[in-house]
Protein backbone atom coordinates (compact mmCIF):
# COMPACT_ATOMS: atom_id res chain seq x y z
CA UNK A 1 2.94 10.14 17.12
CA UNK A 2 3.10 11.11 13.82
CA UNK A 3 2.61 15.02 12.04
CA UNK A 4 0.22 16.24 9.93
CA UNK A 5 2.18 15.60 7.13
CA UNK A 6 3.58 12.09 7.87
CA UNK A 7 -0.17 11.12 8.94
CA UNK A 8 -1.79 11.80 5.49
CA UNK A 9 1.05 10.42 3.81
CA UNK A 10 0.73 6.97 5.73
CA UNK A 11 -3.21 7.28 4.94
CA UNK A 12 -2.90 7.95 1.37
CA UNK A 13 -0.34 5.53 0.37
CA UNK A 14 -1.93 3.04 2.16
CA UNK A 15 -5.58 3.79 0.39
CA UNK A 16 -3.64 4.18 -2.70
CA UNK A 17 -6.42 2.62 -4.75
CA UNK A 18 -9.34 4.06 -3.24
CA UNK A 19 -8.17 7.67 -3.48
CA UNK A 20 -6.85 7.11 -6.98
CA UNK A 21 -10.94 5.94 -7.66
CA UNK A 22 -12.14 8.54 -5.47
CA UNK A 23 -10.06 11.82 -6.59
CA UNK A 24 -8.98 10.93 -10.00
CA UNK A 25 -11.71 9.05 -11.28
CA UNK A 26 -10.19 9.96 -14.94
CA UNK A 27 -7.16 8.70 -14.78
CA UNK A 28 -8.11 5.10 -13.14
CA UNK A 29 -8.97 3.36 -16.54
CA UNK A 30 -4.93 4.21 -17.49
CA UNK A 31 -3.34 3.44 -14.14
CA UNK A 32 -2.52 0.28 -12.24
CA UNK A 33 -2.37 1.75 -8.82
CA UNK A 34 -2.37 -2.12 -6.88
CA UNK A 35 1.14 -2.28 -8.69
CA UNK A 36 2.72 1.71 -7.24
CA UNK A 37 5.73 1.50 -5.62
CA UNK A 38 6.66 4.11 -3.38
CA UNK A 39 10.14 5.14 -3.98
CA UNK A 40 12.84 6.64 -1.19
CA UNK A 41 13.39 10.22 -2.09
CA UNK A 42 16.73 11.30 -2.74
CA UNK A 43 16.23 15.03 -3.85
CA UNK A 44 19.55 16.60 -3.47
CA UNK A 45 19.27 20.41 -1.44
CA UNK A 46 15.59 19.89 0.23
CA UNK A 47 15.73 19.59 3.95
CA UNK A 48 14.07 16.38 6.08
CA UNK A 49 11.48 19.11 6.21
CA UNK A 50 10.59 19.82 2.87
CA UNK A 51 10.74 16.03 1.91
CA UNK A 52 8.55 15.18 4.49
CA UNK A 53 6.02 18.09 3.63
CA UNK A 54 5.98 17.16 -0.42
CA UNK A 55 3.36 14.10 0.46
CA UNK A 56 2.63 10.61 -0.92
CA UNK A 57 4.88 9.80 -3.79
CA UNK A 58 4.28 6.40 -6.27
CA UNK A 59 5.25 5.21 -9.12
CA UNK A 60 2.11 3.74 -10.67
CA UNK A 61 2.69 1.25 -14.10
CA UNK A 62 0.03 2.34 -16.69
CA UNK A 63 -2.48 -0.17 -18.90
CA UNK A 64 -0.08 0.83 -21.77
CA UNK A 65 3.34 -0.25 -20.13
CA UNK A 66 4.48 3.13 -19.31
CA UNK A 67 4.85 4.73 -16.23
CA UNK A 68 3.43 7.71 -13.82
CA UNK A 69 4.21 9.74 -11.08
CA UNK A 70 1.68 10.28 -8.39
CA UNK A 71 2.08 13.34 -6.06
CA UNK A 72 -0.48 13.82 -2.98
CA UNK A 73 0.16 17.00 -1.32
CA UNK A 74 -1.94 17.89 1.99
CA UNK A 75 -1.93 20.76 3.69
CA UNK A 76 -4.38 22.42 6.66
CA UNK A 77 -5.68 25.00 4.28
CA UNK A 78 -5.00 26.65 0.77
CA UNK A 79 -1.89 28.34 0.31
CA UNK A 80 -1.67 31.80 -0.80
CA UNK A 81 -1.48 32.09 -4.86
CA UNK A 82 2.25 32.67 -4.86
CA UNK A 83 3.24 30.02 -1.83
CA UNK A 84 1.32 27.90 -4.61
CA UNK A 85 2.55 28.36 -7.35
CA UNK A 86 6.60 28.55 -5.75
CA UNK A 87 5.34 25.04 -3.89
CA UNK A 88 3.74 22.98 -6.91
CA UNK A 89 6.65 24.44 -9.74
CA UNK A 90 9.16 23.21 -7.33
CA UNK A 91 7.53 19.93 -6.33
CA UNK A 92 6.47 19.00 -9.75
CA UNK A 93 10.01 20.15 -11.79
CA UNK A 94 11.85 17.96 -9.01
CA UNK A 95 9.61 14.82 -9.38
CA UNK A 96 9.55 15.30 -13.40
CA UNK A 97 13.06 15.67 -13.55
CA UNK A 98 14.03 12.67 -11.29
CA UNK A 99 11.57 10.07 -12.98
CA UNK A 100 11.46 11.30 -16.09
CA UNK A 101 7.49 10.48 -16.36
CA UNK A 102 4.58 12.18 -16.34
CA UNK A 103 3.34 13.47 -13.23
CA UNK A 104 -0.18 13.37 -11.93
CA UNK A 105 -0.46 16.11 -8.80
CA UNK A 106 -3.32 16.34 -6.29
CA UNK A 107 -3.50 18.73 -3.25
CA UNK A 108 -6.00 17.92 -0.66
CA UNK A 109 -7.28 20.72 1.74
CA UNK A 110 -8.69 20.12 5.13
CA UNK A 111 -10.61 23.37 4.63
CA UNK A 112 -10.87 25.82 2.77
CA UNK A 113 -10.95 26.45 -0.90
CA UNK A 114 -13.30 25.29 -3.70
CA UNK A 115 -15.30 22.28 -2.38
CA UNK A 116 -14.93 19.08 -3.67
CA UNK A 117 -12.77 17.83 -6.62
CA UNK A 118 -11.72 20.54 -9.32
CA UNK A 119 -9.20 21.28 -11.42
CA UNK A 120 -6.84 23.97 -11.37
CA UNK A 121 -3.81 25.39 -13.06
CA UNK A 122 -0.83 27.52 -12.16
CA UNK A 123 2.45 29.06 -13.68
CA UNK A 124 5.73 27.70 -13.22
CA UNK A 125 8.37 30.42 -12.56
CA UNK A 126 7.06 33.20 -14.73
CA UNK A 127 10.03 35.80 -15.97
CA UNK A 128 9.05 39.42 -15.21
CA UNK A 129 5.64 38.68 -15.12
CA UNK A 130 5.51 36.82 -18.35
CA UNK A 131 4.01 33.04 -18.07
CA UNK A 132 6.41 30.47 -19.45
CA UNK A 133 5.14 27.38 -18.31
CA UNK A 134 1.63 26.16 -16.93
CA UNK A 135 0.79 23.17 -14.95
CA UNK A 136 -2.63 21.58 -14.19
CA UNK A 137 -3.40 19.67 -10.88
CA UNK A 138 -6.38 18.34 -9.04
CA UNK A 139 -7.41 19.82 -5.74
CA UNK A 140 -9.68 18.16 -3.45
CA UNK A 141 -11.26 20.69 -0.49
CA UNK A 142 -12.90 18.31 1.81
CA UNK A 143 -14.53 21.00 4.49
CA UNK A 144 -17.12 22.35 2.74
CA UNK A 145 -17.50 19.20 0.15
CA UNK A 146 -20.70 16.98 -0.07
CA UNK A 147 -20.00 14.64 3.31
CA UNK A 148 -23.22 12.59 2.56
CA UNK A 149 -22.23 11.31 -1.00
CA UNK A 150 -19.30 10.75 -0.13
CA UNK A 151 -19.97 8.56 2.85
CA UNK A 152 -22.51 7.05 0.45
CA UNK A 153 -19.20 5.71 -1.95
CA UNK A 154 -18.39 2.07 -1.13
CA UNK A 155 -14.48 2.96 -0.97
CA UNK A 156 -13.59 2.93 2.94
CA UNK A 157 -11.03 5.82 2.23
CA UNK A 158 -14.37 7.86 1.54
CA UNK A 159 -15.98 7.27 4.61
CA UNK A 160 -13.22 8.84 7.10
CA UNK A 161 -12.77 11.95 4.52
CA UNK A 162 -16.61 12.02 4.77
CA UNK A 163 -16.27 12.58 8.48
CA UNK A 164 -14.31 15.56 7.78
CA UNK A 165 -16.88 17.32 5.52
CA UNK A 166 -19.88 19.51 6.43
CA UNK A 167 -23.04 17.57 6.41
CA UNK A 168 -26.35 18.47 5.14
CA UNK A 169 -28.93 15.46 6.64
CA UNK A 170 -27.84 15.70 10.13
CA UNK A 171 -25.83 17.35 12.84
CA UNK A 172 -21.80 17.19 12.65
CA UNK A 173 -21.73 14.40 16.04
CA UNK A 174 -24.16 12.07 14.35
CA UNK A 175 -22.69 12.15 10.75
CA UNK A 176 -19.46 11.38 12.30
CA UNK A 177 -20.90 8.56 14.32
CA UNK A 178 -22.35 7.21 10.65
CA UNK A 179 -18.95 7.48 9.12
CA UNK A 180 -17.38 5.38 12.08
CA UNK A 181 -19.82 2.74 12.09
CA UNK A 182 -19.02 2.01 8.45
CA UNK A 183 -15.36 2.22 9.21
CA UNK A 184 -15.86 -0.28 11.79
CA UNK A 185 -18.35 -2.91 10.02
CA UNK A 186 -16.37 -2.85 7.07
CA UNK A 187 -14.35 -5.53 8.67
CA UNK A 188 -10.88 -4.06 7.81
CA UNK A 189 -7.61 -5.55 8.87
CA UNK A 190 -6.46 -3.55 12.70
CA UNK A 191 -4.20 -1.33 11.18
CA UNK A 192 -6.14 -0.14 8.38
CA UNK A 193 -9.01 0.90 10.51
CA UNK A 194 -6.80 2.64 12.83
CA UNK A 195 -5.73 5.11 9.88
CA UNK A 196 -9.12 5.59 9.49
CA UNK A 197 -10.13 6.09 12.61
CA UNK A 198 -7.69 8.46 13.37
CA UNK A 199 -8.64 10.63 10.13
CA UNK A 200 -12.40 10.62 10.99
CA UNK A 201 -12.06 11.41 14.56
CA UNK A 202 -8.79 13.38 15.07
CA UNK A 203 -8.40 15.63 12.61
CA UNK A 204 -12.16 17.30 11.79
CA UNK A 205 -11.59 20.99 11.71
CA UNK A 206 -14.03 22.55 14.46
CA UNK A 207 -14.99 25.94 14.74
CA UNK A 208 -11.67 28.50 15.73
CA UNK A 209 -9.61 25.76 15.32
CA UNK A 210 -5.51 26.23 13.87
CA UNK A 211 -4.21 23.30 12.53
CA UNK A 212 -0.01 23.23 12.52
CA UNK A 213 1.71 21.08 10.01
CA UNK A 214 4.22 20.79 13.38
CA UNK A 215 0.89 19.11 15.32
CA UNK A 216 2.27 15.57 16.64
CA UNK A 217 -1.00 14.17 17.08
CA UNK A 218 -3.62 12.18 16.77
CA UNK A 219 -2.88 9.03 18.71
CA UNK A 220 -4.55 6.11 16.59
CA UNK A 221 -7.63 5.23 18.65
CA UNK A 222 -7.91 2.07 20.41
CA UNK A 223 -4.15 1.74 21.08
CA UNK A 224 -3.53 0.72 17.35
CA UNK A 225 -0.44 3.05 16.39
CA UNK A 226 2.09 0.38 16.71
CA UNK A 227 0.08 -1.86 14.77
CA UNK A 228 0.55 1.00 11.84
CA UNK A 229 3.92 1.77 12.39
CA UNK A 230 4.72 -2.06 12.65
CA UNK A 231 2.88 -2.31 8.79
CA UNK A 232 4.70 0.97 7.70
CA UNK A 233 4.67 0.85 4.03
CA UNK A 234 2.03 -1.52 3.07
CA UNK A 235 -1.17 -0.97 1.51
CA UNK A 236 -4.43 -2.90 1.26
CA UNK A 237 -3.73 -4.66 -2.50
CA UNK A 238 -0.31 -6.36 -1.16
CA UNK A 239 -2.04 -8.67 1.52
């Protein structure tokens, strides 16, 4: 089954395009995210661990013949302002200084945090205090975002992080019933709706729940995990 980590990554590589539209709507008139390759990590010191916990990585060509790095990082909740900053400096110096390109960073919360898309910044390894260096990311905080507009998007990525926002029209069990039913009418191939699926239905955050980034489920509904892990790697613009 896979983690928390390995889950979102599979999910977000996968929906590549739709979360690029959905998250970064700025940056989709520059990027050619139906061309990202997703590159085997070789960053010398981290542990299976810490590679595995950095998130989706792609290399995305750009409408000007250049080229981007992509970094989605997911975790349960927010981080505290220091495991932040210590996190995205060290994610964001290894990826720049590996590729050599710019890089465009996301973090996506379960829960938690400002609602909805924002941007933030934070300081790279300040010296005594002093600020040398400061980044600027995205961060997406699905729990308390808008779940009806966003089930309301015509991207099918939308519609199972939908299910994993608060709604406002109706009560949590019927709002996730809405966000299936799209999943499921939309007609996707069996392995894509299984990712979905297994977003919308496993991993909503109910009340006194802990999520663990050590957490080896959800089991893809409907018996469909080894159709995903028989497709590893592929997303929906390569069929």
């Amino acid at each position: 089954m896979p983690s928390f980590h390995a889950f979102f990554r599979e999910l977000f590589q996968t929906f590549l395009d739709d979360f690029i539209r959905i998250a970064e709507p700025d940056f989709m008139a520059h990027l050619l995210p139906g061309l990202a390759r997703f590159p085997v990590l070789d960053l010398g010191g981290w542990s299976d661990e810490e590679r595995a916990a950095l998130g989706a990585v792609a290399e995305m060509p750009t409408r000007d013949g250049r080229w981007a790095t992509v970094l989605i990082h997911t975790e349960p909740e927010p981080l505290s302002p220091a495991e932040t900053s210590r996190r995205l400096s060290r994610y964001f110096l290894a990826l720049e200084a590996k590729y050599v390109q710019p890089v465009v960073l996301t973090t996506v919360w379960l829960r938690g945090g400002r609602p909805g898309i924002n941007l933030e910044s934070v300081s790279v390894n300040p010296l005594l205090d002093v600020e040398m260096v400061r980044i600027f990311y995205t961060t997406f905080g699905l729990g308390e975002a808008r779940a009806e507009h966003y089930l309301e998007r015509p991207e099918p990525l939308s519609w199972a992080l939908a299910a994993l926002m608060r709604p406002t029209r109706c009560g949590p069990a019927a709002h996730r019933r809405a966000c299936l039913r799209r999943i499921a009418e939309a007609g996707l191939p069996v392995r894509e709706t299984a990712l979905l699926r297994a977003c919308a239905e496993e991993w909503v955050a109910e009340p006194g729940d802990v999520f663990s980034v050590d957490r080896t489920e959800p089991g893809l509904p409907g018996g469909a995990l080894s159709a995903v892990q028989g497709s590893s790697g592929k997303r929906r613009s390569e069929r």
